[in-house]
Protein backbone atom coordinates (compact mmCIF):
# COMPACT_ATOMS: atom_id res chain seq x y z
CA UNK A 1 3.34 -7.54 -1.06
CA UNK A 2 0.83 -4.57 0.14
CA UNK A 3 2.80 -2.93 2.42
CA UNK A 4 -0.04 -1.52 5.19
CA UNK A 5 2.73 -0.20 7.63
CA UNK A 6 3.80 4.05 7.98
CA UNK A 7 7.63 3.64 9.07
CA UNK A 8 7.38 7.42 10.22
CA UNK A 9 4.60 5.87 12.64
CA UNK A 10 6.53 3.11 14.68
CA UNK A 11 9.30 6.04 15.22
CA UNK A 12 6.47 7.96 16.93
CA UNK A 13 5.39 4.80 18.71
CA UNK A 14 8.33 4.26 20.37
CA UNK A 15 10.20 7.22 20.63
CA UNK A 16 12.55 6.30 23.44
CA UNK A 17 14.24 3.43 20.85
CA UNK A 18 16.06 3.41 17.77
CA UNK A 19 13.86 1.77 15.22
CA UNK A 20 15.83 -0.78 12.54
CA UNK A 21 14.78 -0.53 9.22
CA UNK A 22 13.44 -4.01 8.87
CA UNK A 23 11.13 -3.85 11.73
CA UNK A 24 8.56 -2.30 9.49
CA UNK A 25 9.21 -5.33 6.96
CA UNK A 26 8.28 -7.72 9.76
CA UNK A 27 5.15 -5.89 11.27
CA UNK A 28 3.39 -5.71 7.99
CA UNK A 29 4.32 -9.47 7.61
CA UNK A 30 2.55 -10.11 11.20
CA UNK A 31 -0.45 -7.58 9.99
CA UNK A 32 -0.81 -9.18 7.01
CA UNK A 33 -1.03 -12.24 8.67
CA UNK A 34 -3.48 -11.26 11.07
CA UNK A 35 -5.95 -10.16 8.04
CA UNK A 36 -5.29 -13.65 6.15
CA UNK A 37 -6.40 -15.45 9.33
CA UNK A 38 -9.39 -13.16 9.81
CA UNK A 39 -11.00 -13.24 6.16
CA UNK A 40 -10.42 -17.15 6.61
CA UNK A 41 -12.83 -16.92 9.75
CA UNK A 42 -15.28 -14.53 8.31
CA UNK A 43 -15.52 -16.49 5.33
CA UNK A 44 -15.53 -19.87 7.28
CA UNK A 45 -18.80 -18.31 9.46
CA UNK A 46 -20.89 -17.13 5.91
CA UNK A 47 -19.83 -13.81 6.60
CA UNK A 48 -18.25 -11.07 3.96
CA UNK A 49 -17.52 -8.38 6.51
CA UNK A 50 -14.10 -8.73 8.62
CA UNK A 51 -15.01 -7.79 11.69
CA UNK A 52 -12.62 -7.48 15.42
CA UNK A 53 -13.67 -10.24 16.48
CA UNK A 54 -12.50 -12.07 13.30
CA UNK A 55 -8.98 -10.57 14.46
């Protein structure tokens, strides 16, 4: 699995919570996710550029 997530980043994100360690895990699950279901709708409307609105 890519992983597409900075763990050092969600600390600064949120810096008034601990952060678990397998909350990064899970957000580059959802991310990933979000990028499979994008290139399927790009694809699906002739396009090879994912785009926002893909997203």
């Amino acid at each position: 699995m890519v992983n597409l997530i900075v763990k050092s980043k969600i600390k600064s994100a949120v810096p008034d919570l601990s952060v678990s360690s397998d909350v990064s895990d899970e957000l580059n699950k959802k991310v990933l996710e979000l990028l499979e279901k994008g290139t399927k709708r790009a694809k699906l409307n002739g396009r090879r550029t994912l785009q926002a609105k893909d997203l």
